[in-house]
Protein backbone atom coordinates (compact mmCIF):
# COMPACT_ATOMS: atom_id res chain seq x y z
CA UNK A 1 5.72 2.50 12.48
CA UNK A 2 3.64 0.14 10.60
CA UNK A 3 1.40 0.56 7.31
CA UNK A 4 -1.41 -1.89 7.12
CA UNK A 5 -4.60 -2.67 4.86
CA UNK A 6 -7.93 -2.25 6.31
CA UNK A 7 -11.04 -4.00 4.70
CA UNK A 8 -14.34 -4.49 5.26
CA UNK A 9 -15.04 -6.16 8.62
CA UNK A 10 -11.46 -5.31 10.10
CA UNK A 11 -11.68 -3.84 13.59
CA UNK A 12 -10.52 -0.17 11.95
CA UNK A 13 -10.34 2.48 15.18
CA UNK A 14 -12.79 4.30 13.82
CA UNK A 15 -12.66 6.70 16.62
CA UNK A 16 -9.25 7.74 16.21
CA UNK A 17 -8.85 7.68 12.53
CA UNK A 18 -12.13 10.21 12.31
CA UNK A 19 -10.16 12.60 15.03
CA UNK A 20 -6.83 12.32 12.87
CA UNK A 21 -9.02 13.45 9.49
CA UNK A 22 -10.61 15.96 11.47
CA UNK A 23 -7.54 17.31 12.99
CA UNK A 24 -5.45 16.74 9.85
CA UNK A 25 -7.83 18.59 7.37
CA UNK A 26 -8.96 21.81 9.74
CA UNK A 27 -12.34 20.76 11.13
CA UNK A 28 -13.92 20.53 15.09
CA UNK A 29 -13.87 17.84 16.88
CA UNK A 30 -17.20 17.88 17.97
CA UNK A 31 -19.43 14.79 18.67
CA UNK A 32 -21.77 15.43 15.52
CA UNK A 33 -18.77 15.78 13.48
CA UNK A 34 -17.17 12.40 15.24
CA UNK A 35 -20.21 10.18 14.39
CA UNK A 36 -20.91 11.44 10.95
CA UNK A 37 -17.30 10.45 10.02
CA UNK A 38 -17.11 7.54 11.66
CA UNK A 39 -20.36 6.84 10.28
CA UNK A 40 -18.86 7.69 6.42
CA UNK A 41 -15.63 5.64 7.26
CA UNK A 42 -17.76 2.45 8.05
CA UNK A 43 -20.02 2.24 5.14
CA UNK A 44 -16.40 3.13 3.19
CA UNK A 45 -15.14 -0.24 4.72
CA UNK A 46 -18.57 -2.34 3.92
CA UNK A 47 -18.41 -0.61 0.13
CA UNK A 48 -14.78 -1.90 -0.03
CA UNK A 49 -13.50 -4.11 -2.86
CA UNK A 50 -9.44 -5.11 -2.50
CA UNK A 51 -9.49 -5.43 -6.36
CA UNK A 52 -10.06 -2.28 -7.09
CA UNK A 53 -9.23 0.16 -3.56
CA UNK A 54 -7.29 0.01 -1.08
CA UNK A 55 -7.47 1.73 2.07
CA UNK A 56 -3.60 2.29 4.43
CA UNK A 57 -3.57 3.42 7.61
CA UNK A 58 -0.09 4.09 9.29
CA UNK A 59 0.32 2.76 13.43
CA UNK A 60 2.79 3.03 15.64
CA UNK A 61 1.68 1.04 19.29
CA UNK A 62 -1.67 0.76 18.17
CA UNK A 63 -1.43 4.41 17.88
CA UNK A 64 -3.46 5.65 14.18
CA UNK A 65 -0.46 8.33 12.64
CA UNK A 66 -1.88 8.34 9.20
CA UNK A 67 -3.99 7.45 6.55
CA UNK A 68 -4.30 7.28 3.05
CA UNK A 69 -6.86 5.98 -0.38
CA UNK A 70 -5.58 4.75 -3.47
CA UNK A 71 -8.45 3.39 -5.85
CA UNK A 72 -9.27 2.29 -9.47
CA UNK A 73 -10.66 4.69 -11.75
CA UNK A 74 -13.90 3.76 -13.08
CA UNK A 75 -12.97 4.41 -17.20
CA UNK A 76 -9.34 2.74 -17.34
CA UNK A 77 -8.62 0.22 -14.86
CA UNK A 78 -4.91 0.81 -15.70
CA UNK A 79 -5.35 4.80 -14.04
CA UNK A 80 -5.57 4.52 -10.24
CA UNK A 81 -6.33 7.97 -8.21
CA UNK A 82 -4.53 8.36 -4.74
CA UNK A 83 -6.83 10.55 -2.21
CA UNK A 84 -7.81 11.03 1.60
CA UNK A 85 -4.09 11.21 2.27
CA UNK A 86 -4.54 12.41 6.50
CA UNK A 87 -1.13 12.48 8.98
CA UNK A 88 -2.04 14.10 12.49
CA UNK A 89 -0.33 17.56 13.30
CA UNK A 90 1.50 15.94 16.18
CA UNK A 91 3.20 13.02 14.07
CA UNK A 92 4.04 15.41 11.04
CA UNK A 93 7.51 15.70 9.45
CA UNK A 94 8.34 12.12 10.33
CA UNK A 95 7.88 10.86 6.53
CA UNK A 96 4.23 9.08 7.33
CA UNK A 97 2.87 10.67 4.41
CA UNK A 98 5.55 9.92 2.43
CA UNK A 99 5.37 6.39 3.31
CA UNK A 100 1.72 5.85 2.81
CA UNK A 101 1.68 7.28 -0.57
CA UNK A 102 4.59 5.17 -1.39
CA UNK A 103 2.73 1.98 -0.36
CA UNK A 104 -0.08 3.05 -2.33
CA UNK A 105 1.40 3.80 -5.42
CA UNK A 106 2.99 0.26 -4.87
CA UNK A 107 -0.50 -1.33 -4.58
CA UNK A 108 -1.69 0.68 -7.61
CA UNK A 109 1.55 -0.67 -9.50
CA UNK A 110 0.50 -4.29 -8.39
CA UNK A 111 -2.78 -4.10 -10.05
CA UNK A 112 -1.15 -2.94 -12.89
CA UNK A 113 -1.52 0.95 -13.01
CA UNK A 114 -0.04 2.39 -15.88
CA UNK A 115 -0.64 6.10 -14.20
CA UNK A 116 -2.12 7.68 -10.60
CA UNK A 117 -3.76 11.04 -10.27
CA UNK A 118 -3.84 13.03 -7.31
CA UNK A 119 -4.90 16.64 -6.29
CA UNK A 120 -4.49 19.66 -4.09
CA UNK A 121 -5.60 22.70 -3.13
CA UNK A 122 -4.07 25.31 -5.19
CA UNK A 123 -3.32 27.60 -2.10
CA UNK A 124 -2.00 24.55 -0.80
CA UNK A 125 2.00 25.37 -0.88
CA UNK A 126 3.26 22.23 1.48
CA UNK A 127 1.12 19.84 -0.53
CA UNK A 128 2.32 20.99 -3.90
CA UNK A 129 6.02 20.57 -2.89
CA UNK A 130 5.25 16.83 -1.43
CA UNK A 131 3.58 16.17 -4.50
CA UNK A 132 6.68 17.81 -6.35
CA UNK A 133 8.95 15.93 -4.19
CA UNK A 134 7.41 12.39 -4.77
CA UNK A 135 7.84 12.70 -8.59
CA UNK A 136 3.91 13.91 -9.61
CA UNK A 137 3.91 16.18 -12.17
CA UNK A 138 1.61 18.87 -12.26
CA UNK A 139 -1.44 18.81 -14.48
CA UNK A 140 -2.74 22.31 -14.20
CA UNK A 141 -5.43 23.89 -12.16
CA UNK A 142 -9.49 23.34 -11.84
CA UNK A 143 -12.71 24.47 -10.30
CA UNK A 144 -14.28 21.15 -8.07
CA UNK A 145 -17.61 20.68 -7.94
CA UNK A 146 -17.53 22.60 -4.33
CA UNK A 147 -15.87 26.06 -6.54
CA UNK A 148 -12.61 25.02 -4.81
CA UNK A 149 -9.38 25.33 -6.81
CA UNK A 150 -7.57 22.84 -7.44
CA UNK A 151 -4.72 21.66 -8.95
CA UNK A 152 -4.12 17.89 -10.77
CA UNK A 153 -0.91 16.14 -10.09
CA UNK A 154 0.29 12.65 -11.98
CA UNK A 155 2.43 9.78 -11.88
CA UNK A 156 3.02 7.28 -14.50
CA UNK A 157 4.87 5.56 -17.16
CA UNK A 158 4.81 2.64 -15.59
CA UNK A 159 5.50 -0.65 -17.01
CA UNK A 160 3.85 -4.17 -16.29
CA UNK A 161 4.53 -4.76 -13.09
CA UNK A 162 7.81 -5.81 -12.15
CA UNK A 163 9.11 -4.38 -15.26
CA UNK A 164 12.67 -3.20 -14.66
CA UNK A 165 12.90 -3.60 -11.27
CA UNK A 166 15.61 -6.22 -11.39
CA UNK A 167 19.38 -5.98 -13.08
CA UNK A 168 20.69 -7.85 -15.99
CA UNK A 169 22.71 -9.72 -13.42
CA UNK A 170 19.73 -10.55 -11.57
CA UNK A 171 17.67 -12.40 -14.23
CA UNK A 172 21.02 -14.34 -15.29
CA UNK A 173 22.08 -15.51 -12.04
CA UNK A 174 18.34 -16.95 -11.33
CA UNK A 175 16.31 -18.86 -14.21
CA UNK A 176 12.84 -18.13 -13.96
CA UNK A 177 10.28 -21.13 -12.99
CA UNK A 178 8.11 -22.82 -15.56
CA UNK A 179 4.28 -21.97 -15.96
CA UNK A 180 3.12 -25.35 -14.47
CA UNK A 181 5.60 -24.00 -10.63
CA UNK A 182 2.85 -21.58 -10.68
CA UNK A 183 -0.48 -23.44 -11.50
CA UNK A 184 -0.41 -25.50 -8.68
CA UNK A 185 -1.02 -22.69 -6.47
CA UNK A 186 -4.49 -21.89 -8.18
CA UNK A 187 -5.35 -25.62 -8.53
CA UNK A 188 -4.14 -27.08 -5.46
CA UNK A 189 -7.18 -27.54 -3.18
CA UNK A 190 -7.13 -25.25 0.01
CA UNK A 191 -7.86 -25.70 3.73
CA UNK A 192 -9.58 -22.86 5.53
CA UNK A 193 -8.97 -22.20 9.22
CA UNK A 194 -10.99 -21.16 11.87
CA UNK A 195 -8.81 -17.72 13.31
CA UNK A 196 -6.54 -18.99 15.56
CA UNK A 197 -5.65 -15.79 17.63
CA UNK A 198 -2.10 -17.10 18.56
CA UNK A 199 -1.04 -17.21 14.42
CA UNK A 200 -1.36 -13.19 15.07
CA UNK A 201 0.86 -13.39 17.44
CA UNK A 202 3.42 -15.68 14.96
CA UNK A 203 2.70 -13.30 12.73
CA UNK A 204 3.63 -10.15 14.37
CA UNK A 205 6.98 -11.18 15.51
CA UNK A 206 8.11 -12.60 11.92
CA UNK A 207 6.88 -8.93 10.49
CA UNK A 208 9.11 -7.08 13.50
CA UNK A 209 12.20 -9.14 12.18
CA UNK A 210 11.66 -8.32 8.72
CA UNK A 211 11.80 -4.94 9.50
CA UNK A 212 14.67 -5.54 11.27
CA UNK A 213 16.01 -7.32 8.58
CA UNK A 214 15.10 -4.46 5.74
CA UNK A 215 16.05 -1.46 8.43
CA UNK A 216 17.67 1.22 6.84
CA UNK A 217 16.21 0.42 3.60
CA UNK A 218 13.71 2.76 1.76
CA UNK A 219 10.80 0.49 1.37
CA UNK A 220 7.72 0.51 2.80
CA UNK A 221 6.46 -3.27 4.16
CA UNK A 222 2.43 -4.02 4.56
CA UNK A 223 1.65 -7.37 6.52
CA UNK A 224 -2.05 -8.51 5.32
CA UNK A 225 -3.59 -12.27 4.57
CA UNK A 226 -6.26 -14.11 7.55
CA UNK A 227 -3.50 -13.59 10.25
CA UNK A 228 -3.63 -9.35 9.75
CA UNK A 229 -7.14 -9.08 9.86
CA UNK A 230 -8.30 -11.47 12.40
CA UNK A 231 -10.72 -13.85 10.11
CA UNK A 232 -11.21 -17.36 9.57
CA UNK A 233 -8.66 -18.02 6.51
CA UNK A 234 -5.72 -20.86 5.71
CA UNK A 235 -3.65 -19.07 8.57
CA UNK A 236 -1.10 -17.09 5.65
CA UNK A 237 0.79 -14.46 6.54
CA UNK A 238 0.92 -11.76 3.31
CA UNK A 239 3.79 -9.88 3.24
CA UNK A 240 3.90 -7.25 0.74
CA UNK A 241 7.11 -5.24 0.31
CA UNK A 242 7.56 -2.02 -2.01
CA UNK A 243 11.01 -0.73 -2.54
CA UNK A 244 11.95 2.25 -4.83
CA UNK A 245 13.53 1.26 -7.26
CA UNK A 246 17.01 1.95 -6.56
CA UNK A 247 16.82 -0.39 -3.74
CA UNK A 248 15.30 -3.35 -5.58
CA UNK A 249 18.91 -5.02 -5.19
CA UNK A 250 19.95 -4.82 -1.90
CA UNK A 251 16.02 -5.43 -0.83
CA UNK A 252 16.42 -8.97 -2.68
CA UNK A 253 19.23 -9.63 -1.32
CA UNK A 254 18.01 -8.95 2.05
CA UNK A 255 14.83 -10.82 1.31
CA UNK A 256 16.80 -13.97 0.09
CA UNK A 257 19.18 -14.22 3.45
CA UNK A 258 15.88 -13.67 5.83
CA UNK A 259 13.83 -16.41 3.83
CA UNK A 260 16.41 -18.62 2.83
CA UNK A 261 17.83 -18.24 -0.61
CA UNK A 262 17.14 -16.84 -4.16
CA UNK A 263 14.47 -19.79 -5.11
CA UNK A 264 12.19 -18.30 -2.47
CA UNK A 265 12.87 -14.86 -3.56
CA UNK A 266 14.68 -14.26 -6.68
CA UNK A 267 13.53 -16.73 -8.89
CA UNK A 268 9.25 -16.09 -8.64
CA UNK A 269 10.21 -12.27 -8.87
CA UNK A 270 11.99 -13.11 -12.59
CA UNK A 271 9.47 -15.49 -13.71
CA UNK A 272 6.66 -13.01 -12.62
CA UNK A 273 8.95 -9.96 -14.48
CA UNK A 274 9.06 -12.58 -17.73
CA UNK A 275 5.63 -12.76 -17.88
CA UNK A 276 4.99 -9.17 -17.48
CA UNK A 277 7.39 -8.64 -20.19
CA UNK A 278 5.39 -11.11 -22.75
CA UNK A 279 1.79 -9.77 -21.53
């Protein structure tokens, strides 16, 4: 299984992702009901900034399992809410949700949410305990504008990013980089590409051996940049990886043997933690 991004002009199945809502969340799938969602999800994907939401659908063979919002609130840019969370019936139980809420909360983190929101239906038992289970606490209950009853869930108390994701022994073994490492990237001049269809293909195998590579481990891996979504671009491939915490040591580790030592790895991650730390 694989979580990616989708943004405005990627080739989203919009078919089969407006089936999985429908079927996830109780509704028929009749043709009127088809086109009016696939209708919503495409001016969703036009309307979509990657600064401020971020939309994560779950594959598996170019099969949609899942899919799942997390976006900026409009008042705090440091609260993020986390909605339209949809697994199919048939691929339930497997830990897709899980997963996809995981990688959002990860992309929420990276933009530097200090708390998420999220809510339920308050007759909603198996969505309370996943919510439960994934660390929200619960808010308390509420009438929607529908008179639906609901029930507010939260996350937070999160640090700048990066913020205590590393050991003691970590930061001392690697010296962080100076300021000036890190300017050249947003001053160096760029080349862009036209999409060169066999740098997907590159870019596919080296995300199946990172999973290799990270099997086992509980963190969720998203694979974005020009090569994911197919457009003209400097022919990157973006490689995002969210651990739990817990794991943050044996995922560097594993990150520093696949790419080829800590000053690929390890020693960006401190400098970037540093500078969280002074912000």
């Amino acid at each position: 299984m694989t979580i990616e991004f989708s943004a405005a002009g990627d080739e989203l199945a919009l078919d089969e992702v407006a089936l999985l809502e429908i079927a996830a969340w109780g509704g028929k799938p009749d043709s009127e009901q088809v086109d009016a969602r696939k209708q919503r999800l495409s001016g969703e994907l036009d309307r979509l900034n990657p600064d401020t939401k971020s939309i994560l659908v779950a594959r598996e063979s170019d099969i949609v399992l899942g899919i799942c919002r997390v976006k900026q609130t409009a008042k705090d840019p440091q609260v993020w809410t986390l909605f339209g969370l949809a697994v199919h019936p048939d691929h339930r139980r497997r830990n897709i949700g899980r997963n996809l809420v995981k990688a959002g909360i990860g992309i929420a983190r990276s933009h530097g949410a200090r708390c998420i929101h999220s809510q339920t239906h308050a007759g909603n038992d198996a969505s309370i305990a996943f919510h439960r289970a994934l660390g929200f606490h619960e808010e308390g209950g509420f009438t929607d504008l529908d008179g639906d009853e609901k029930l507010a869930f939260s996350i937070g108390g999160f640090g700048p990013s990066y913020s205590g994701t590393m050991s003691d022994a970590s930061m001392k073994r690697s010296p962080a980089l100076p300021k000036e490492y890190f300017d050249k990237f947003s001053t160096a001049p760029v080349e862009i590409k036209p999409f060169d269809p066999r740098s997907r293909t590159v870019a596919e195998t080296s995300m199946l051996k990172l999973r290799e590579q990270l099997a086992g481990l509980d963190a969720t891996i998203l694979h974005g940049g020009s090569t994911r979504f197919g457009i003209a671009g400097k022919g990157d491939i973006e490689v995002r990886v969210y651990p739990v915490d817990n794991d943050w040591p044996a995922v560097l580790n594993k990150l520093e043997a696949h790419y080829g030592g800590a000053g690929k790895v390890r020693g960006e991650l401190c400098a970037l933690q540093q500078h969280a730390r002074r912000l």
